[in-house]
Protein backbone atom coordinates (compact mmCIF):
# COMPACT_ATOMS: atom_id res chain seq x y z
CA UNK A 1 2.53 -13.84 -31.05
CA UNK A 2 -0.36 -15.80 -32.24
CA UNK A 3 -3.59 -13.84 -33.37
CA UNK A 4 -5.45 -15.96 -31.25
CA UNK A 5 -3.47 -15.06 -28.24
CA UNK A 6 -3.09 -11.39 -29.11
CA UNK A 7 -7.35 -11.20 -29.27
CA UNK A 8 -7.38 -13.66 -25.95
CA UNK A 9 -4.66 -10.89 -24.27
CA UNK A 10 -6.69 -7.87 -25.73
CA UNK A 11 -10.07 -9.15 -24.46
CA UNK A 12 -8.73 -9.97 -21.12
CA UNK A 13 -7.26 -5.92 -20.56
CA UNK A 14 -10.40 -4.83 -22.24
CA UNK A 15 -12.78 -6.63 -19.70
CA UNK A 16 -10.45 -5.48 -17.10
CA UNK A 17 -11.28 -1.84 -17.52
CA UNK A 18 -14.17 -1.34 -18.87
CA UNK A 19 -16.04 -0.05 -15.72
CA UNK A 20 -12.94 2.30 -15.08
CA UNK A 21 -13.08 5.96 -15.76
CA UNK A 22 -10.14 6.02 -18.31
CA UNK A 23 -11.13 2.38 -19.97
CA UNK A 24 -11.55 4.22 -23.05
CA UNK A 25 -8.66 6.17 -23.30
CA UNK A 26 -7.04 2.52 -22.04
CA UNK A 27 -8.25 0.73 -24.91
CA UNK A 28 -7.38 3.34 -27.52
CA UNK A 29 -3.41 3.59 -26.38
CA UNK A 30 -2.80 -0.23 -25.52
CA UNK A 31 -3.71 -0.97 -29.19
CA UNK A 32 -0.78 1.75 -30.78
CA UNK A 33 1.89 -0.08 -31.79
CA UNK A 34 5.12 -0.11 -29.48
CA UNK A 35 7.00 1.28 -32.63
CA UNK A 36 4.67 4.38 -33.33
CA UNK A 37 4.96 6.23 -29.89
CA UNK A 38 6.18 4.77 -26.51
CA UNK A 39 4.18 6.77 -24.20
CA UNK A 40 1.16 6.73 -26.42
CA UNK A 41 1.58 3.20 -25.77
CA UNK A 42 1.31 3.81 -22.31
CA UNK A 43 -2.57 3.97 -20.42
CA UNK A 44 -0.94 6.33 -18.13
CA UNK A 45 1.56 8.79 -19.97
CA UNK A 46 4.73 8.89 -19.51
CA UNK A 47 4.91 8.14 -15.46
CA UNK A 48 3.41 4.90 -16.43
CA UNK A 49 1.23 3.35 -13.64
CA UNK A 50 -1.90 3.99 -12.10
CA UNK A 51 -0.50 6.78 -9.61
CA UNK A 52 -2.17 7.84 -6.84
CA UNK A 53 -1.78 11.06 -6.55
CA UNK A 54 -2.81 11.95 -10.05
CA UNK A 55 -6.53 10.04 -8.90
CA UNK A 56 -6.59 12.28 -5.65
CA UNK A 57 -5.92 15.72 -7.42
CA UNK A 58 -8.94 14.66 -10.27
CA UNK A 59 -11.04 13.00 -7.01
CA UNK A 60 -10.63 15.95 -4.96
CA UNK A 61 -9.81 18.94 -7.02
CA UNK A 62 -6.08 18.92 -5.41
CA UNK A 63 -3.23 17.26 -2.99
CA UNK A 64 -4.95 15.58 -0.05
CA UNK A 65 -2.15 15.24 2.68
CA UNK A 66 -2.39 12.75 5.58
CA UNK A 67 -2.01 14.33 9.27
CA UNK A 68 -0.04 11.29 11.33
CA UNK A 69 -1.67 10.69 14.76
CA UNK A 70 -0.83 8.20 17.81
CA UNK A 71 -4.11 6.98 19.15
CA UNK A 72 -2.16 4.36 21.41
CA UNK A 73 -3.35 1.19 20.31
CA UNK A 74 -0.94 -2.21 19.90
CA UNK A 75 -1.66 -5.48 17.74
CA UNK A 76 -2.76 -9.03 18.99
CA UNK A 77 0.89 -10.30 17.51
CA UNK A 78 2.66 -8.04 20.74
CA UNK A 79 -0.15 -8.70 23.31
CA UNK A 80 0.13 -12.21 23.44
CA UNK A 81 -3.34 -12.82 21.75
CA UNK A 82 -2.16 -13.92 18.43
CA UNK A 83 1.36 -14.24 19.52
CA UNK A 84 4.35 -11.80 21.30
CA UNK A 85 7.08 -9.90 19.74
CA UNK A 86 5.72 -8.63 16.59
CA UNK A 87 6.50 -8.71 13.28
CA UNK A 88 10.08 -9.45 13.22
CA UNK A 89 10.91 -6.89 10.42
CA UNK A 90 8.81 -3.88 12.07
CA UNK A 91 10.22 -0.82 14.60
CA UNK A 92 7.36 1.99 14.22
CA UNK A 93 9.76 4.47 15.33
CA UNK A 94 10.72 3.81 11.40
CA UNK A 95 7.95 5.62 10.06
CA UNK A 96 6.35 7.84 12.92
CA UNK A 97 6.53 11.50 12.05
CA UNK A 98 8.67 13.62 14.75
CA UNK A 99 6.14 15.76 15.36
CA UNK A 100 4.20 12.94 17.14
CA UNK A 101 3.63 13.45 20.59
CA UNK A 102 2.00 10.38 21.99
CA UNK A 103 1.55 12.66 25.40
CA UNK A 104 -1.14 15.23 23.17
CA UNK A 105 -4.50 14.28 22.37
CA UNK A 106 -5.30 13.43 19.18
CA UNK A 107 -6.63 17.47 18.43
CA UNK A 108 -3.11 18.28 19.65
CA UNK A 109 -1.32 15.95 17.62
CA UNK A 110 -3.67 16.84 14.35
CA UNK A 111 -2.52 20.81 15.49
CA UNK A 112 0.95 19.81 15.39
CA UNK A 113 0.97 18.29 12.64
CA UNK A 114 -1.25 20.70 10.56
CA UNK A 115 1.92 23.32 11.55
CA UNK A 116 4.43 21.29 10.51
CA UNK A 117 2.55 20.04 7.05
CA UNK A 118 1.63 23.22 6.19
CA UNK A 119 5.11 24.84 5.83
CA UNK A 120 5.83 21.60 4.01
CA UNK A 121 3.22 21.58 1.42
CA UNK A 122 1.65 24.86 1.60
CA UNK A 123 -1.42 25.33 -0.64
CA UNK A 124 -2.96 22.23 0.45
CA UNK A 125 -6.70 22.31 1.15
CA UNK A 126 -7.94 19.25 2.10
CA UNK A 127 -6.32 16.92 5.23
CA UNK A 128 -7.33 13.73 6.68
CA UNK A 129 -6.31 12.15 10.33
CA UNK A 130 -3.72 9.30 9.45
CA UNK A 131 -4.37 6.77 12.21
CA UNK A 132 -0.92 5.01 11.11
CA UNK A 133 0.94 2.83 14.21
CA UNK A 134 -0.21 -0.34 14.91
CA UNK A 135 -3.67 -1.61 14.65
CA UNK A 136 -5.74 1.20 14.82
CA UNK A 137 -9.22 -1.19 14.68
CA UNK A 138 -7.74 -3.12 16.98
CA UNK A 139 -9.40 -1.93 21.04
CA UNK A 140 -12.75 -1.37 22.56
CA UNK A 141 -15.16 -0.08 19.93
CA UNK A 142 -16.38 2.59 22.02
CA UNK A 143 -13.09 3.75 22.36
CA UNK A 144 -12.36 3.32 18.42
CA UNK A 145 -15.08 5.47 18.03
CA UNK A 146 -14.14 8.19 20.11
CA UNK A 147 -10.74 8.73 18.79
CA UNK A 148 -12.51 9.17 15.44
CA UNK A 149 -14.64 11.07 16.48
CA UNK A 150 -12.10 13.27 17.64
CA UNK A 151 -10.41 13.47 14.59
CA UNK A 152 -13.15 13.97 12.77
CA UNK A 153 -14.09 16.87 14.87
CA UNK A 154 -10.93 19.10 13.91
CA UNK A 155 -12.29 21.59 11.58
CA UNK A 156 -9.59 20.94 9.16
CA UNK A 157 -9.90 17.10 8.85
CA UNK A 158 -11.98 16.10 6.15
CA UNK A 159 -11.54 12.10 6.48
CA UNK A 160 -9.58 9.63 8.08
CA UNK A 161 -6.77 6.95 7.02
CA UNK A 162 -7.17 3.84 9.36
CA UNK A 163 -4.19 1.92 9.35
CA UNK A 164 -4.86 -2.09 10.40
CA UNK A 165 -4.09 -6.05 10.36
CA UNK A 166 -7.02 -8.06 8.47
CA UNK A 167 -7.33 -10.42 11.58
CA UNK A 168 -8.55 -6.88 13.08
CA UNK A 169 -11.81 -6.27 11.83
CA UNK A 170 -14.86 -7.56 13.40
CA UNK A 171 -18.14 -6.94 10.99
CA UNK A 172 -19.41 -4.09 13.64
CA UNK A 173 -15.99 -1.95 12.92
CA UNK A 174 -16.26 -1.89 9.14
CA UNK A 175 -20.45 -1.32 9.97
CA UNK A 176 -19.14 1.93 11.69
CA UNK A 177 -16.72 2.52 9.01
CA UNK A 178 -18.99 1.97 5.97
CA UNK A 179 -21.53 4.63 8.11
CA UNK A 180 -18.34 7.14 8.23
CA UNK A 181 -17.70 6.91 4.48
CA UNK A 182 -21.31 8.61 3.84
CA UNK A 183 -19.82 12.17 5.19
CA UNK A 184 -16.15 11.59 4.90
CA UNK A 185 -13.52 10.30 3.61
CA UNK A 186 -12.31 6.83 4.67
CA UNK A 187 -9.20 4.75 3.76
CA UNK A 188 -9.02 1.56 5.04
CA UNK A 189 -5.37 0.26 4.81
CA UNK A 190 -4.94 -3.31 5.52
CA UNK A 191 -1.43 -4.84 5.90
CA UNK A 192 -1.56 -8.13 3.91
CA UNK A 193 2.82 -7.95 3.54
CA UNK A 194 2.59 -11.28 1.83
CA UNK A 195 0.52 -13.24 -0.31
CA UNK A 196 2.57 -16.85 0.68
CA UNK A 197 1.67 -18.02 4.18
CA UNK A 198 4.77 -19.56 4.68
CA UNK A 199 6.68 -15.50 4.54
CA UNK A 200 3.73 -14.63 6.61
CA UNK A 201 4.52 -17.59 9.44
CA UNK A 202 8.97 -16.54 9.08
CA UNK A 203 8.27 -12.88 9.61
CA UNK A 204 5.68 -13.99 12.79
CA UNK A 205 2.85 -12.41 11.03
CA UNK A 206 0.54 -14.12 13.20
CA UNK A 207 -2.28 -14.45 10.28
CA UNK A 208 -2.46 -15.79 6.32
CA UNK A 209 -3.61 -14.82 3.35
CA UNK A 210 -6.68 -15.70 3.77
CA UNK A 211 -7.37 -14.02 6.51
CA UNK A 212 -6.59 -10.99 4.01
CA UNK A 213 -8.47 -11.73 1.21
CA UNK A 214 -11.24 -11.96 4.07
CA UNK A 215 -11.37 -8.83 4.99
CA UNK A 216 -10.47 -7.26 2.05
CA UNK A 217 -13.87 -9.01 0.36
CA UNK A 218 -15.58 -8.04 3.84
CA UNK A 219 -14.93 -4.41 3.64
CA UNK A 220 -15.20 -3.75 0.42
CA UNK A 221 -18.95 -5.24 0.34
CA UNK A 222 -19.58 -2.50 2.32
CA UNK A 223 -17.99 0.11 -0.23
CA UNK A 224 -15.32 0.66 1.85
CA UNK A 225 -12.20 1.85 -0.04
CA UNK A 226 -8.77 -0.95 0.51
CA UNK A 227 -5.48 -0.14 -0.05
CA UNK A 228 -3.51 -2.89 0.74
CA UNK A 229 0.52 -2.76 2.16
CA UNK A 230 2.24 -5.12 0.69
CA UNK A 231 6.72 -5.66 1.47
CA UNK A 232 9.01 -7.10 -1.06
CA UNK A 233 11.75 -9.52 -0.52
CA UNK A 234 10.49 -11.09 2.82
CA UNK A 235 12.43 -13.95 4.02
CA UNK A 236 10.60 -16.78 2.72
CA UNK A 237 9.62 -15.66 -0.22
CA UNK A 238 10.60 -16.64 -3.91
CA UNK A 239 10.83 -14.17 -6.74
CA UNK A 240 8.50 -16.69 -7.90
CA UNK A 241 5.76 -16.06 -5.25
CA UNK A 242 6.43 -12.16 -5.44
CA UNK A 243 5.08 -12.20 -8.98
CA UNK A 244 2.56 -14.79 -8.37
CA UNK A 245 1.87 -12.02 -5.61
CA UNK A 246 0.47 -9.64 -8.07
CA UNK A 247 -1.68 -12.17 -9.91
CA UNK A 248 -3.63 -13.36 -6.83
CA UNK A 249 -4.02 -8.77 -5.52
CA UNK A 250 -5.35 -8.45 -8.77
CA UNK A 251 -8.21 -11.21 -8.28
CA UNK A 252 -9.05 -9.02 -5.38
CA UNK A 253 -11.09 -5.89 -5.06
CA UNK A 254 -8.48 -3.59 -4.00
CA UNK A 255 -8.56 0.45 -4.56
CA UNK A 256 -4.97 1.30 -4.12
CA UNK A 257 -1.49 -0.66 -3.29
CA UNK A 258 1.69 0.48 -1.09
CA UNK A 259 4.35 -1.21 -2.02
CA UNK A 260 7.31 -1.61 0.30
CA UNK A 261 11.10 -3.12 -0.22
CA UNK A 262 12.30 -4.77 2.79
CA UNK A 263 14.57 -2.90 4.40
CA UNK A 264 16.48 -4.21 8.16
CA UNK A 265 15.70 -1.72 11.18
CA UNK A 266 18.14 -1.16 14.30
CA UNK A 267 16.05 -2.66 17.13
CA UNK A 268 13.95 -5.60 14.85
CA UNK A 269 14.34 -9.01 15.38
CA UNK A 270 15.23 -9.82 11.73
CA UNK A 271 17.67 -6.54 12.04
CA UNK A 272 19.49 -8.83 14.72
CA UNK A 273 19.18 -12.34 12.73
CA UNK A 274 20.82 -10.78 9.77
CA UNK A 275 23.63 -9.48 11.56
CA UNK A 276 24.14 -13.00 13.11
CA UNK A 277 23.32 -15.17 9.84
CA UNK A 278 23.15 -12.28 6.44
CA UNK A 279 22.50 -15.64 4.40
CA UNK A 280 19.29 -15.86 6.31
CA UNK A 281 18.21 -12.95 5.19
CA UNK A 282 19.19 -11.99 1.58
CA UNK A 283 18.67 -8.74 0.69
CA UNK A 284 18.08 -7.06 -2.77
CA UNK A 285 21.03 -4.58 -4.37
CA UNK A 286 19.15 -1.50 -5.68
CA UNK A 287 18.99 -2.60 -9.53
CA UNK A 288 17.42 -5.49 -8.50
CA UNK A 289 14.61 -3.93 -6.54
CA UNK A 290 14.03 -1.34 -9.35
CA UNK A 291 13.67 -4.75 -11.86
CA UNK A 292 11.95 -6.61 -8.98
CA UNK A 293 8.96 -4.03 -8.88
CA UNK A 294 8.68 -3.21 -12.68
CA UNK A 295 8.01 -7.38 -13.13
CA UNK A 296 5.64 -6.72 -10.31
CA UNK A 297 3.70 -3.69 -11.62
CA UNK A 298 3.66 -5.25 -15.31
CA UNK A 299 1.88 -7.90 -13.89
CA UNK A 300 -0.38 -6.10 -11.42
CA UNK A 301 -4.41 -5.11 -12.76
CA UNK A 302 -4.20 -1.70 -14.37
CA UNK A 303 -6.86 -0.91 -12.20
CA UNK A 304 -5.83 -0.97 -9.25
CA UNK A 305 -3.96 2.65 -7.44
CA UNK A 306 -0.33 2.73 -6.57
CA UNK A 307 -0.11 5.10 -3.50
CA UNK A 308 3.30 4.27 -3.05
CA UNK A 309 6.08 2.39 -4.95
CA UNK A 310 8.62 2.42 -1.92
CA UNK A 311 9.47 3.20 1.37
CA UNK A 312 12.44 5.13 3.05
CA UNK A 313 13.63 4.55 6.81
CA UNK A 314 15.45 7.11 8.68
CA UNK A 315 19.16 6.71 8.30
CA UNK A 316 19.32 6.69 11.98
CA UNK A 317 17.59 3.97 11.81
CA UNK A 318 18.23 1.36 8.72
CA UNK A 319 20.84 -0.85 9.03
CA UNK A 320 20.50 -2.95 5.73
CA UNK A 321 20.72 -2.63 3.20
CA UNK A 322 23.19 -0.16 2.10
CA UNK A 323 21.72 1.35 -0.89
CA UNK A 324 20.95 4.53 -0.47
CA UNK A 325 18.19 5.50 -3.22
CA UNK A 326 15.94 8.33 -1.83
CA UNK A 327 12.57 7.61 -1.82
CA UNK A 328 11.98 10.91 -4.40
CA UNK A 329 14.48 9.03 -6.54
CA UNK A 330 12.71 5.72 -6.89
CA UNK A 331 9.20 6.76 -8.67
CA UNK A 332 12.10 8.52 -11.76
CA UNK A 333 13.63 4.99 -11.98
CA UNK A 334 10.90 2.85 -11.87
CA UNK A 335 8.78 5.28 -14.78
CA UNK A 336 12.57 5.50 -17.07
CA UNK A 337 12.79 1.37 -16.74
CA UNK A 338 8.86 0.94 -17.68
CA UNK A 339 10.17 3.65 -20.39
CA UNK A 340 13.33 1.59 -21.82
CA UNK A 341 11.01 -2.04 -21.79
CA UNK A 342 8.51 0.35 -23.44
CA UNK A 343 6.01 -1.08 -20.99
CA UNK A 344 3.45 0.29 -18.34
CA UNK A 345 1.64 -1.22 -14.93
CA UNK A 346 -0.11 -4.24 -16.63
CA UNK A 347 1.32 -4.86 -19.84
CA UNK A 348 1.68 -8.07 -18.58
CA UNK A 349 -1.53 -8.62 -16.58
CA UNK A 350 -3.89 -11.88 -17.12
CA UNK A 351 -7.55 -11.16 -15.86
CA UNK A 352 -7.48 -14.25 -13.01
CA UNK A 353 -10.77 -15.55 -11.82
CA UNK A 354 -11.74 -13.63 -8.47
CA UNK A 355 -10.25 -15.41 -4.85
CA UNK A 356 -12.87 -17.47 -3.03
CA UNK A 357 -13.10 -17.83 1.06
């Protein structure tokens, strides 16, 4: 590599990071040689990305575990606002907890849940109300604020985790947010799925990109805290675009990324088109998802979270594809092939200038 190019790639992680907490530590590893010391090489030790839970447990002073709750809202994609149907890869039963009782209030559903989570991770101290199904800023505000009010209320709930579509955010909602964040905490989570509108339109998204990088700049001028859901290997999209993907979330002022490989549930209308036309709708073999979000993360900005590198459906459930790797199994694989490139979550990354609306 040219000097000129090794200064221009130094200079571009170093500007990067330097109003992060760990820039220095950053800046000291990413100049050891590969040779020396692999995981000294590595900003992040030897798990190798910017991991969420690690930034919780410092944040917090331990685990903060999200209590699920049904608040009974839909989107304007199934309502006939936007458009009908949904989004042709989703089935919510996929990822609503069993505990869920749509039937219970939302203090009876936090209860539940609060028994269930804390045989599961017992120890924990600090919970927040995950407002997960659908568009949970999507209804009358006076009603948005009373179910977080409610949840707020519980005596164990320190925060809240709103779940949400970025064509679902009217100014006075993130107002009422940005007011919550002053005596709690507040996740926004904003499902962009795609950075290429033309994904977006196949999967009947119902809104672009920019209507992400919107509301992503929108709420997080009001210090609100994004983490954006984003699903690999849409119909529609490139490995190309996926990468390119990463470059234009990185331009963007994002706390904290879900990742998600597609995966085809029973009852979906891209569940059904597959099993009609599979060449429609290729699917990735489990190697090539594990390489498919290493390129990613070497190319994503090192400061940005992952909360989650993956998602799992019930087996009940999934129909495609039939890889089985368990979602506890997929963090190992992705760290031991960042370990064998002797490479970390963006090794690869170019500063790009920030997205304009």
């Amino acid at each position: 590599m040219a000097h000129s190019t090794l200064q221009f790639l130094i200079a571009q992680l170093h500007g990067a990071l330097h109003a992060q907490p760990f820039a220095l530590s950053f800046w000291r590893r990413v100049r050891t040689p590969h040779g020396m010391n692999p995981v000294a090489s590595s900003p992040f030790g030897e798990r190798r990305y910017h991991a969420w839970n690690d930034h919780v447990k410092a944040r917090h002073g331990g685990r903060v575990q999200k209590v699920s709750v049904l608040a009974g809202f839909t989107c304007p994609n199934r309502d006939g606002l936007v458009g009908t149907g949904g989004c042709t890869f989703c089935n919510n039963a996929s990822f609503t907890p069993g505990y869920l009782d749509r039937r219970q209030s939302i203090t009876e559903q936090i209860d539940a849940g609060l028994e269930f989570l804390h045989r599961r991770y017992p120890g924990t101290q600090r919970y927040i109300a995950y407002f997960q199904s659908y568009s949970n800023t999507y209804g009358e505000f006076e009603r948005l604020r009373a179910c977080y009010a409610e949840a707020l209320a519980h005596p164990q709930i320190s925060g809240l985790a709103i779940g949400t579509r970025p064509d679902c955010l009217p100014d006075a909602v993130l107002d009422y947010l940005a007011e919550l964040a002053g005596h709690a905490i507040i996740e926004l989570e904003i499902g962009v799925e795609s950075c290429n509108d033309a994904a977006l339109a196949r999967v009947n998204r119902g809104h672009d990109f920019a209507a992400s990088v919107d509301a992503i700049q929108r709420a997080t001028a009001r210090g609100l805290e994004v983490t954006a859901h984003v699903m690999l290997g849409l119909p529609g999209e490139s490995y190309e675009s996926m990468l390119d993907g990463a470059r234009q979330l990185s331009a963007l002022p994002i706390h904290a990324l879900k990742l998600h490989q597609l995966q085809l549930v029973r009852g979906t209308a891209l569940a059904r088109e597959w099993q009609r036309h599979p060449e429609t709708v290729p699917l990735l073999d489990e190697q090539a998802c594990i390489n498919l979000l290493v390129d990613f993360i070497e190319r994503l900005s090192p400061k940005i979270l992952l909360q989650r590198v993956g998602s799992e459906v019930p087996p009940s459930l999934k129909l495609a594809p039939q890889w089985n790797l368990r979602l506890s199994e997929l963090a190992p694989r992705l760290t031991a092939e960042l370990a064998r490139r002797s490479s970390w979550q963006g090794s690869r990354y170019l500063a790009a200038t920030s997205i304009q609306t």
